[in-house]
Protein backbone atom coordinates (compact mmCIF):
# COMPACT_ATOMS: atom_id res chain seq x y z
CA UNK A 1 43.51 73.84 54.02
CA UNK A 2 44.69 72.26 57.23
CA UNK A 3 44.02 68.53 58.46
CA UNK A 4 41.72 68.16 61.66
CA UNK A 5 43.73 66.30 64.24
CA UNK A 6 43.28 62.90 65.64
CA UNK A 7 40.05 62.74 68.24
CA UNK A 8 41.15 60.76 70.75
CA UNK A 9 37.58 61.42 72.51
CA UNK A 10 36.59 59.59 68.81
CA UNK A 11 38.76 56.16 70.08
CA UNK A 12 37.01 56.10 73.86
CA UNK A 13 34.15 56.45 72.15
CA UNK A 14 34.34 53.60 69.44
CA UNK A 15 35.32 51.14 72.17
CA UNK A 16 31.90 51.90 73.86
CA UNK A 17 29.85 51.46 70.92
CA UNK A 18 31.22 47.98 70.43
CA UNK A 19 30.00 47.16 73.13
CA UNK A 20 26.31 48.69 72.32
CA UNK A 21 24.47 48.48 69.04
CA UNK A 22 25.25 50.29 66.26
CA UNK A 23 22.88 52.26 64.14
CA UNK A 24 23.39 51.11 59.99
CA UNK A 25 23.44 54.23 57.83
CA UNK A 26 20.24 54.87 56.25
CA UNK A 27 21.40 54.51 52.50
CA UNK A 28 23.15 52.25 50.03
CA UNK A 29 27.24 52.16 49.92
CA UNK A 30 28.42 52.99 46.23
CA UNK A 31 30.94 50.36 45.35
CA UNK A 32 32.25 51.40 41.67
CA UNK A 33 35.03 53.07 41.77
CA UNK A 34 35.35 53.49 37.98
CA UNK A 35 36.34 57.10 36.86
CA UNK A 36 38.65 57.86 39.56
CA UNK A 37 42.16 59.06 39.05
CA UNK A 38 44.65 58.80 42.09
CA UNK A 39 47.97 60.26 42.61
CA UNK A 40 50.12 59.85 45.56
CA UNK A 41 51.47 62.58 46.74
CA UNK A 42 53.68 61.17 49.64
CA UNK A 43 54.22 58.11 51.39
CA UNK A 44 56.08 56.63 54.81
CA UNK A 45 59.24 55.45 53.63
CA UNK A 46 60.66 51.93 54.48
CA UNK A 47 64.05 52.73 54.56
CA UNK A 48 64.06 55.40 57.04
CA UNK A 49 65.05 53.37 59.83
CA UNK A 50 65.72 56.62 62.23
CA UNK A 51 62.17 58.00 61.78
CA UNK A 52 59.60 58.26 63.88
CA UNK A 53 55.99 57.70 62.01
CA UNK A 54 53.54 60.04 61.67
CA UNK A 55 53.49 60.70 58.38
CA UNK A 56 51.22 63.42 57.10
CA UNK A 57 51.42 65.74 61.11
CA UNK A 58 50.13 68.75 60.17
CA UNK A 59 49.72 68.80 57.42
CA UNK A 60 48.71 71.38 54.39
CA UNK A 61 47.78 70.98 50.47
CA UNK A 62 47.56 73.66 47.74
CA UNK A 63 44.10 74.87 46.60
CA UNK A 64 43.87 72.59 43.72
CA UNK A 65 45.29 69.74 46.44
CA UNK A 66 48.09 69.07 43.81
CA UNK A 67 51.02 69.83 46.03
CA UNK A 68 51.25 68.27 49.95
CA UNK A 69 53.54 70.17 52.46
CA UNK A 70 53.78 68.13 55.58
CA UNK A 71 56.22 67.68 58.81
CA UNK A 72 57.81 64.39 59.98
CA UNK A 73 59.75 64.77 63.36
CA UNK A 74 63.41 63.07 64.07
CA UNK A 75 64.79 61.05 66.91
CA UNK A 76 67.09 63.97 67.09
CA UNK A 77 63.29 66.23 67.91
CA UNK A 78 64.00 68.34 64.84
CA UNK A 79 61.46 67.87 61.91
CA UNK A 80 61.46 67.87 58.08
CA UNK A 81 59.50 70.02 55.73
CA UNK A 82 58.41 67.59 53.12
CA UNK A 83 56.66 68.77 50.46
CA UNK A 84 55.30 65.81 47.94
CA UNK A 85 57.31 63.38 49.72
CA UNK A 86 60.76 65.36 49.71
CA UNK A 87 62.85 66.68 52.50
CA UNK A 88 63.05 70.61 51.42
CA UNK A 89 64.18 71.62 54.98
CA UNK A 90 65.31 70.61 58.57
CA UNK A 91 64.40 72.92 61.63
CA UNK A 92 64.05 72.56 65.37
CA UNK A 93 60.52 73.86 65.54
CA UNK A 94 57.94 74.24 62.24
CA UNK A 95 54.80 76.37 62.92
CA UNK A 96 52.75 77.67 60.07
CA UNK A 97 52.73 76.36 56.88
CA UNK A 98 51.51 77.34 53.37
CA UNK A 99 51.83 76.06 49.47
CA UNK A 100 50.34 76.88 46.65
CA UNK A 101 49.28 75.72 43.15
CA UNK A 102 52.73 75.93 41.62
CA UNK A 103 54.51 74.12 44.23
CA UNK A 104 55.91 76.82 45.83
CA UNK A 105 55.68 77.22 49.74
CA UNK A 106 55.83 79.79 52.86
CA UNK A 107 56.36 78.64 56.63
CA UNK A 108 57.25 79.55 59.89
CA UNK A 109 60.32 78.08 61.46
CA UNK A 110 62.62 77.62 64.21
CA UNK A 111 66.20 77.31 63.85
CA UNK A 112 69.16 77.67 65.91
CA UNK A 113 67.07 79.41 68.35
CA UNK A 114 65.98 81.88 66.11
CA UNK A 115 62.50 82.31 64.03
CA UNK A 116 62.12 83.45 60.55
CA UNK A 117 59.46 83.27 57.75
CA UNK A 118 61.04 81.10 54.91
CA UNK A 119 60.10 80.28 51.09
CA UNK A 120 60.88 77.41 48.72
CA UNK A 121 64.45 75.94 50.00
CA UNK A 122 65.07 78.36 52.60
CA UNK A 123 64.77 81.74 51.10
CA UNK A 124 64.32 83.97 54.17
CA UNK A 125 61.66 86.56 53.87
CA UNK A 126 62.04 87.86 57.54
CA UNK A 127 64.07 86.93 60.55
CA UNK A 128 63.30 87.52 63.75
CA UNK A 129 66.19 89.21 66.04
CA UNK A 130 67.27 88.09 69.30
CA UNK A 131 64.39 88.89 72.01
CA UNK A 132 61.82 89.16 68.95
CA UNK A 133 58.60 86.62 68.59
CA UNK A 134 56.52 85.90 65.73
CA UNK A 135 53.34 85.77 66.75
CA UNK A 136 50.75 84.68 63.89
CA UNK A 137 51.30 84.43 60.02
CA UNK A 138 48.75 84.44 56.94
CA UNK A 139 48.82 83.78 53.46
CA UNK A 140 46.59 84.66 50.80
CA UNK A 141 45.85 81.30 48.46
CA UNK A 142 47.85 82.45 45.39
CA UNK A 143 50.85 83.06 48.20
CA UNK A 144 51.00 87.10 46.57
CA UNK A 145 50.46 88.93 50.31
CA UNK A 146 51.68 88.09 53.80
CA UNK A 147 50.73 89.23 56.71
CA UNK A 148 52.33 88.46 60.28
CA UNK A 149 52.44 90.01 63.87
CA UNK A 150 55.75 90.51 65.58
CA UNK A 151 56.64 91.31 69.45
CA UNK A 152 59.55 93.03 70.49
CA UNK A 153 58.99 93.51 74.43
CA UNK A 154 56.43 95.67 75.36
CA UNK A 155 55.61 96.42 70.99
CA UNK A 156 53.80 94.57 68.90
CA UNK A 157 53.70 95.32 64.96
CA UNK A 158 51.86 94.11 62.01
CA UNK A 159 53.82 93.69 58.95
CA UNK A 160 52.02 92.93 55.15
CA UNK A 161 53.92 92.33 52.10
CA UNK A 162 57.05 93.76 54.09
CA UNK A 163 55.83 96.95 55.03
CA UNK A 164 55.15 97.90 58.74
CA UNK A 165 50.89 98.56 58.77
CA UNK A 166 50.17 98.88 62.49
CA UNK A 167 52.10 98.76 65.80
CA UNK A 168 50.62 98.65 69.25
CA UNK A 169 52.54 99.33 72.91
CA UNK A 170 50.67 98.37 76.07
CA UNK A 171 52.07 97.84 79.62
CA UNK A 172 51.47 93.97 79.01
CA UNK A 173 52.93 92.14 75.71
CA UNK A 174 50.29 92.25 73.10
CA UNK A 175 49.77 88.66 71.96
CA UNK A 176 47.70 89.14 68.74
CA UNK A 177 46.05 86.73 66.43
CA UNK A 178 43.60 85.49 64.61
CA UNK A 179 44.87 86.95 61.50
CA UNK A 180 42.90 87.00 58.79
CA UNK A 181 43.03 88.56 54.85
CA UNK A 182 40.19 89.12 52.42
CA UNK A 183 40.39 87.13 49.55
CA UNK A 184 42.46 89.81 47.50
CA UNK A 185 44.74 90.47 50.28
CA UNK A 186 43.41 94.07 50.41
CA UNK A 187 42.06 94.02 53.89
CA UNK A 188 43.03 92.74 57.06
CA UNK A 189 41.31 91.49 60.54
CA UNK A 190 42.78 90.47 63.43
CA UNK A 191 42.25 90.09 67.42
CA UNK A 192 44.18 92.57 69.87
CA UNK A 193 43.64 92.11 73.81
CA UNK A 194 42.05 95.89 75.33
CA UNK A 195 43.47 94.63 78.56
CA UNK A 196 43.96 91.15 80.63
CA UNK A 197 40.08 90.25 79.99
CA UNK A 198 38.31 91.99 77.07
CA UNK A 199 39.53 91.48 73.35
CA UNK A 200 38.86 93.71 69.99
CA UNK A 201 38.90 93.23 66.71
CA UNK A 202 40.90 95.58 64.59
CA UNK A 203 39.68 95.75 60.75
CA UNK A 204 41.21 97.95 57.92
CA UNK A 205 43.02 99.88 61.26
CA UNK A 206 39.68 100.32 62.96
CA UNK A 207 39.18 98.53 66.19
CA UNK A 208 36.22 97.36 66.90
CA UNK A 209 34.80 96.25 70.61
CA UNK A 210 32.00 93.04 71.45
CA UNK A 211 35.03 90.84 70.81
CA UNK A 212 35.00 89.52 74.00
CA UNK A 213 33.64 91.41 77.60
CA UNK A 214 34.21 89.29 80.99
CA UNK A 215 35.13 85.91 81.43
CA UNK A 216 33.31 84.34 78.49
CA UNK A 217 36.45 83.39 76.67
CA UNK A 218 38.73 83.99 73.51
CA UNK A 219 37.30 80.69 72.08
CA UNK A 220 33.58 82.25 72.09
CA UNK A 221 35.07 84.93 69.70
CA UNK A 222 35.82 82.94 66.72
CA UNK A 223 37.71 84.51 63.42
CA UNK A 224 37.19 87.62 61.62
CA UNK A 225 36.13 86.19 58.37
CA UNK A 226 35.29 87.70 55.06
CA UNK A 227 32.55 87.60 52.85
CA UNK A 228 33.78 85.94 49.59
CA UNK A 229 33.38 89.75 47.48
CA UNK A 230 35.56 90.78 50.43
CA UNK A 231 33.34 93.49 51.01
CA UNK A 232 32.10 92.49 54.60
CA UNK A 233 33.68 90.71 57.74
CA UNK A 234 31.48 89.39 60.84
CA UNK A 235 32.88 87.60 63.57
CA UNK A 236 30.24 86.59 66.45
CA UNK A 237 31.26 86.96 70.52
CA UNK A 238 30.13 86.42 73.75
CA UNK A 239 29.44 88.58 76.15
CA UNK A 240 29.20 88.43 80.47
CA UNK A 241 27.37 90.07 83.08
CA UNK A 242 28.84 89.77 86.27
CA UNK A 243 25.98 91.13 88.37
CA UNK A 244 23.62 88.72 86.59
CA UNK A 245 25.82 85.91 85.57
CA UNK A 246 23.78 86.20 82.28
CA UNK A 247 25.77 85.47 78.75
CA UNK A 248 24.60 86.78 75.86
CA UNK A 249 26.13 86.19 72.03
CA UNK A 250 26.50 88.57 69.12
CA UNK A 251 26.95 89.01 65.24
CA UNK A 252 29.10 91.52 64.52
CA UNK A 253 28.97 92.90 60.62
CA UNK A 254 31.02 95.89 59.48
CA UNK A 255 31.60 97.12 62.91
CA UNK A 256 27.94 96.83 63.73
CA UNK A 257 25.58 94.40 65.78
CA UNK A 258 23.12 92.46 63.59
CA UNK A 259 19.74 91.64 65.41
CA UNK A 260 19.44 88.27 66.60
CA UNK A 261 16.57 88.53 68.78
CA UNK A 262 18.33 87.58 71.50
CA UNK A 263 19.33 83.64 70.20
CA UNK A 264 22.08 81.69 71.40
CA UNK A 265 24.63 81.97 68.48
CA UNK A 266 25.60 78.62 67.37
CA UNK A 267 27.83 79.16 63.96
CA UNK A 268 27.96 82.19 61.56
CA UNK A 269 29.28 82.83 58.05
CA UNK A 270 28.60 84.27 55.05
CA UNK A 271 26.27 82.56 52.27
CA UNK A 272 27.83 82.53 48.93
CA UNK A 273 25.60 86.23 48.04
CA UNK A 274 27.42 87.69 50.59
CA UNK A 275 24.70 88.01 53.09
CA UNK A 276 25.19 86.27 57.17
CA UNK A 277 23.89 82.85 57.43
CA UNK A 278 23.93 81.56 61.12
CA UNK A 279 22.74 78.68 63.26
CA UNK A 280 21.07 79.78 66.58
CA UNK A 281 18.93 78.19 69.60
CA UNK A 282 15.59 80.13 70.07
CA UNK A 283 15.28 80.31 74.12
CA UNK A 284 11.25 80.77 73.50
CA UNK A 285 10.56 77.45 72.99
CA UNK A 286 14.23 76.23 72.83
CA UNK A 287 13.79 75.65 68.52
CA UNK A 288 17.31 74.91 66.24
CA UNK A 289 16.66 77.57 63.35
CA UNK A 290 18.65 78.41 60.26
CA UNK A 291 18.63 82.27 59.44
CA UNK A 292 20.23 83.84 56.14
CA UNK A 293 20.02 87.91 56.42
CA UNK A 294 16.86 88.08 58.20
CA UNK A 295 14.87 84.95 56.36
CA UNK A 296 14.23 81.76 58.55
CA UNK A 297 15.79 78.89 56.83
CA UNK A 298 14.74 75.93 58.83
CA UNK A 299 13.04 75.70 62.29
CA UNK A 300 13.14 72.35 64.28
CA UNK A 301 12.70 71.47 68.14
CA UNK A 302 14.71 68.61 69.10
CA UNK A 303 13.77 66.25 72.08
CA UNK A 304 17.08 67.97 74.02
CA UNK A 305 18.28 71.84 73.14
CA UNK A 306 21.88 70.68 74.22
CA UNK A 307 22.70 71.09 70.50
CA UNK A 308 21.07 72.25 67.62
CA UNK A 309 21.41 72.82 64.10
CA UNK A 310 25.84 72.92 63.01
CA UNK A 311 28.08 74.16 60.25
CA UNK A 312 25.13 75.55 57.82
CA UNK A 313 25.88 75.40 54.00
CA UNK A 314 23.24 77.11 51.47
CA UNK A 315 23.66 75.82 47.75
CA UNK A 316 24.78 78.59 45.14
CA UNK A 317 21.37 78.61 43.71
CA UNK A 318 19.96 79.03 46.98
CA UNK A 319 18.01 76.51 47.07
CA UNK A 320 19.33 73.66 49.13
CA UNK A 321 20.59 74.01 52.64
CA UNK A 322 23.07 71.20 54.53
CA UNK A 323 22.85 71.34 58.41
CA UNK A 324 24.34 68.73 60.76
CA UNK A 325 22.91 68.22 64.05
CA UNK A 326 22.76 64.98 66.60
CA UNK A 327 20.68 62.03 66.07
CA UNK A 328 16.98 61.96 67.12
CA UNK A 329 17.23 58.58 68.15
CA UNK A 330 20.07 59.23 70.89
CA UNK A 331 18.07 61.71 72.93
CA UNK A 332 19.11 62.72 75.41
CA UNK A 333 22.32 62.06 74.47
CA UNK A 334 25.19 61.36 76.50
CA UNK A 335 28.66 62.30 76.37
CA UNK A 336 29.81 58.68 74.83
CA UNK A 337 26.71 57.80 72.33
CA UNK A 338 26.48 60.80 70.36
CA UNK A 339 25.94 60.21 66.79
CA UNK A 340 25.64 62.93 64.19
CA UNK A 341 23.69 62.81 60.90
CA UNK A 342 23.45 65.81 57.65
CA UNK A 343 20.32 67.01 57.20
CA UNK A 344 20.18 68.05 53.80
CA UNK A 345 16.53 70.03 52.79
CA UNK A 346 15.11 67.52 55.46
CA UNK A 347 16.49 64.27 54.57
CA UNK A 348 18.66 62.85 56.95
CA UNK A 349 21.72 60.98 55.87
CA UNK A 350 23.91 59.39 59.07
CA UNK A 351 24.52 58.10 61.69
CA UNK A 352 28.38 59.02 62.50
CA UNK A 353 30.46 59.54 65.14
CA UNK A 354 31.55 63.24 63.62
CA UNK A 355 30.27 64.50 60.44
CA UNK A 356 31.77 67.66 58.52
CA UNK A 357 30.81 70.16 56.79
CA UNK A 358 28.76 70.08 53.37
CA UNK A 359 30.20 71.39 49.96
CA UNK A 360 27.66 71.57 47.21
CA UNK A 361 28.60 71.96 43.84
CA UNK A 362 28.76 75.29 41.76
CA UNK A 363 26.09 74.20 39.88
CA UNK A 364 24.08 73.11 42.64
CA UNK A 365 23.42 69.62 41.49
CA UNK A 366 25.46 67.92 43.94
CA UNK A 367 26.96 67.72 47.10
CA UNK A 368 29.85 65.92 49.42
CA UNK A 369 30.14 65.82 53.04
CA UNK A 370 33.15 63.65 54.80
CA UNK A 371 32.22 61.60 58.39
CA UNK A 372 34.08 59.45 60.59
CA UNK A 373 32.77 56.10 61.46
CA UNK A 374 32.85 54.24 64.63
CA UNK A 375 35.76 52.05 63.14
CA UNK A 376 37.76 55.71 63.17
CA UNK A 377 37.93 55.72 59.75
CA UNK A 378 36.65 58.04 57.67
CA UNK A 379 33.91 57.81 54.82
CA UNK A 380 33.31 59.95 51.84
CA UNK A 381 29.76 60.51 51.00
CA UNK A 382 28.52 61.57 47.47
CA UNK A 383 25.03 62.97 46.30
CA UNK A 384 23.79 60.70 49.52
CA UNK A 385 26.01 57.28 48.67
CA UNK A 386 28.81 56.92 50.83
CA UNK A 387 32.08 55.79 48.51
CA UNK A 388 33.12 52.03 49.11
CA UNK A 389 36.91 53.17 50.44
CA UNK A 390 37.66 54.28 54.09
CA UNK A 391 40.42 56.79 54.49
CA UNK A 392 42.50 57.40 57.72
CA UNK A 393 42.27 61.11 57.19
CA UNK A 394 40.35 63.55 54.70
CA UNK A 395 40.96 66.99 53.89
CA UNK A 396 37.60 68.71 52.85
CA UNK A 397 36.62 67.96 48.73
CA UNK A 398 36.15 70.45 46.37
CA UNK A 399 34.39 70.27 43.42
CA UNK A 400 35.89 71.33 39.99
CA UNK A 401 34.45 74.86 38.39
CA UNK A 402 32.72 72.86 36.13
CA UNK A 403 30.94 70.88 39.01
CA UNK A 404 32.38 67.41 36.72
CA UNK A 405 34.59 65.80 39.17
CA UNK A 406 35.22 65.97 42.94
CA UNK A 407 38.58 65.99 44.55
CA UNK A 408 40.01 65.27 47.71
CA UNK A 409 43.26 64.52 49.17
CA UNK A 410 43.27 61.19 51.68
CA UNK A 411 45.68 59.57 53.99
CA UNK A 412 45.50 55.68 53.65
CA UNK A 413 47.04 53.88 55.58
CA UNK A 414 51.48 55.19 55.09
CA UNK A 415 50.07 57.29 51.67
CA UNK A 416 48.52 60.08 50.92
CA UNK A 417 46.46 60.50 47.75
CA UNK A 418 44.97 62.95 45.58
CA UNK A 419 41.74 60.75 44.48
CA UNK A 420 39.61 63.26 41.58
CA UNK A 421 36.21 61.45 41.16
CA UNK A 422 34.33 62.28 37.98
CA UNK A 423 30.62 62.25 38.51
C-alpha cells in the first residue's frame, strides 16, 4: 500500500476557509487513547546534517504495516532505500517499491545509468542492458511472483517469475502498463496501446478492446482489477464519438460489457462476493445510485449532479454500505469550498476537505474511514468518533482477522508509527 501525495490544491484551499466559516463535524471527538500500542518504524534523523527532509517520499509498508520501505533524496540527487529507518541502498533514481511481512523487499532502480529489479541488499533479479527500459513492475503481497514489462526498441516483452509470457512489436514503442496480478499470481492484466489513440486490455493473453476509443483518455480507463477469488477482472472505459461529440462509459467483466443502462460510470469494483459494485449518475433525472450486480443500493438526487455518490464499500455481511459524496450544504459547490462527508447506511458523518475510503470490519461490526481536515492534517475516524490525534499522513487501516484491533501506519510530525488500536 502506497501513500497518497501531498494536495497542494488541499493548502489553497485551507487558506480560503479561514477566511470563511467552517462547518464543526457532526459527532463527538474520542479522546482515550487507552489500548493503543505504537511502534515507530522510522524517524528524520538529527544528525544528518547533508539531508534534505522529506522523510517518508513515497513511501510503502508490508501488509501487516510491520515493515516501512521509504526513499530520502541527497544533496548529491541520489536517494536512499530505507527500510525501518536504515539505509539498505543508494541509487540515482528509485521507482517501484515493494516489502513484505518478513522484511524482505523488491524495487526498481537506477544506477550508473542502468535499471535493474533488486531484492534485500542489492540482490539483482534482472538488469536491464544498454538501450533496454523497464517499463512497469508488480508484486504479489507475499513477494512469491513478479511481473514486469520491458522495451527493447521497437519490442516490448512481459516477463513473470523470470520467464518470458508475452512480447509485442509495433511500428511505435509499446509503452505498457497498468500491470496488474490476481491475488495468487496466476493471472495477469495489463494495458497495451492498439495504435497512437485507442488502448486494450490484454488478460490471461487475450486482448480485449473498450479500453479506450477516441480522445477520451488513458485516465478514463482505470486498472484491470481482480475480484478477490481471482476469478473475474472488470476495468470500466470511456468511449468517444467524433461525429456526435457524445461520451459514453463502460463496465467491462470477463471480456464482456455489463449493462449499465446507459449511466455515467463514476467508480467500479468488486464487492467482497465477487459480484461488480459501481457508483453511477442516472442522466434521467440526474440521481447518484449505488448498484451491486444488478440490485440498486442507494438512490439520491443531489441539489448539483457535478458529483455523486464515491469510492462505494459494502460490509462483508452485506448489509451496510459506505459512500462518500460532497456536502449538501455547499451546493452548488465551487472549486475552493468543497467539503466531503461518508455516508454510511444514510447517516452522514463529515464535513472534510477529502475523505477516503471506508474499511469495515470482517465481522461487520465496525468500520474506519481516514479524512483530512482544513488544518491539513489528517483525522482517523472510528465506528463514527473521530480519534483525538491528527497525523500528517495515513496509510489506509486494516482491521485484524479477528475484527479486535485496527491498525494503521501514520506520519507525525519527523516519525512514522505503526499505532494498533484495540476496540
Amino acid at each position: 500500500m502506497k501513500i497518497r501525495k501531498f494536495s497542494y490544491r488541499l493548502l489553497i484551499y485551507s487558506l480560503f476557509l479561514s477566511l470563511s466559516v467552517t462547518a464543526v463535524p457532526m459527532y463527538a471527538v474520542n479522546p482515550g487513547t487507552a489500548n493503543t500500542k505504537i511502534t515507530v518504524l522510522g524517524r528524520e534523523s538529527k544528525s544528518r546534517k547533508n539531508e534534505i527532509s522529506g522523510l517518508g517520499w513515497g513511501a510503502t509498508a508490508s501488509p501487516n504495516y510491520n515493515f516501512l520501505l521509504y526513499e530520502r533524496q541527497l544533496p548529491s540527487k541520489k536517494y536512499q532505500l530505507m527500510l525501518n529507518g536504515k539505509v539498505v541502498g543508494t541509487y540515482e533514481e528509485i521507482h517501484e517499491k515493494y516489502v513484505f511481512d518478513k522484511g524482505n523487499y523488491i524495487a526498481l532502480v537506477k544506477e550508473k545509468g542502468n535499471q535493474s529489479i533488486i531484492a534485500d541488499r542489492n540482490k539483482v533479479l534482472f538488469a536491464a542492458k544498454p538501450g533496454e527500459k523497464i517499463l512497469d513492475l508488480t508484486v504479489t503481497k507475499d513477494g512469491t511472483h513478479i511481473v514486469y514489462a520491458v522495451q527493447r526498441g521497437e519490442r516490448t516483452y512481459v516477463v513473470k517469475d523470470g520467464i518470458e509470457v508475452a512480447s509485442y512489436t509495433e511500428t511505435w514503442p509499446i509503452d505498457l502498463t497498468h500491470i496488474n496480478m490476481s491475488a495468487d499470481g496466476q493471472r495477469i492484466a495489463y494495458f497495451i496501446p492498439v495504435n497512437k489513440s485507442e488502448w486494450s486490455v490484454v488478460v490471461d493473453g487475450n486482448q480485449w478492446t473498450y479500453a479506450n476509443k477516441g480522445t477520451a483518455g488513458l485516465n478514463s480507463a482505470p486498472w484491470p482489477i481482480f475480484s478477490p477469488d481471482g476469478k473475474h477482472v472488470l476495468y470500466h472505459a470511456t468511449s468517444f464519438d467524433s461525429g456526435t461529440f457524445k461520451v459514453s462509459y463502460h463496465i467491462i467483466l470477463n471480456g464482456k460489457e455489463v449493462d449499465t443502462q446507459g449511466y455515467k460510470i463514476e467508480s467500479a469494483r468488486f464487492a467482497p462476493d465477487n459480484q461488480v459494485l459501481y457508483a453511477a449518475i442516472d442522466p434521467n433525472d440526474g440521481a447518484s445510485v449505488v448498484i451491486k450486480g444488478s440490485q440498486e443500493l442507494r438512490r439520491k438526487v443531489f441539489p448539483s449532479n457535478e458529483r455523486g455518490f464515491e469510492s462505494p464499500v459494502v460490509s462483508a455481511d452485506e448489509k451496510s454500505l459506505a459512500v462518500i459524496h460532497l456536502a449538501n450544504h455547499l451546493y452548488p459547490p465551487s472549486y475552493w469550498s468543497r467539503e466531503y462527508v461518508m455516508d454510511i447506511d444514510g447517516l452522514e458523518k463529515g464535513y472534510y476537505a477529502n475523505v477516503n475510503s471506508a474499511v469495515f470490519s470482517p465481522d461487520s461490526n465496525h468500520v474506519v474511514f481516514t479524512a483530512d481536515g482544513h488544518d491539513l492534517l489528517t483525522r482517523v475516524i472510528i465506528d463514527g468518533q473521530e480519534v483525538e490525534e491528527r497525523y500528517n499522513n495515513i496509510f489506509q487501516p486494516f482491521f485484524t482477522p479477528d475484527s479486535s484491533k485496527i491498525v494503521f501506519i501514520a506520519r507525525k510530525g519527523s516519525q512514522w508509527l505503526r499505532i494498533e488500536k484495540s476496540l
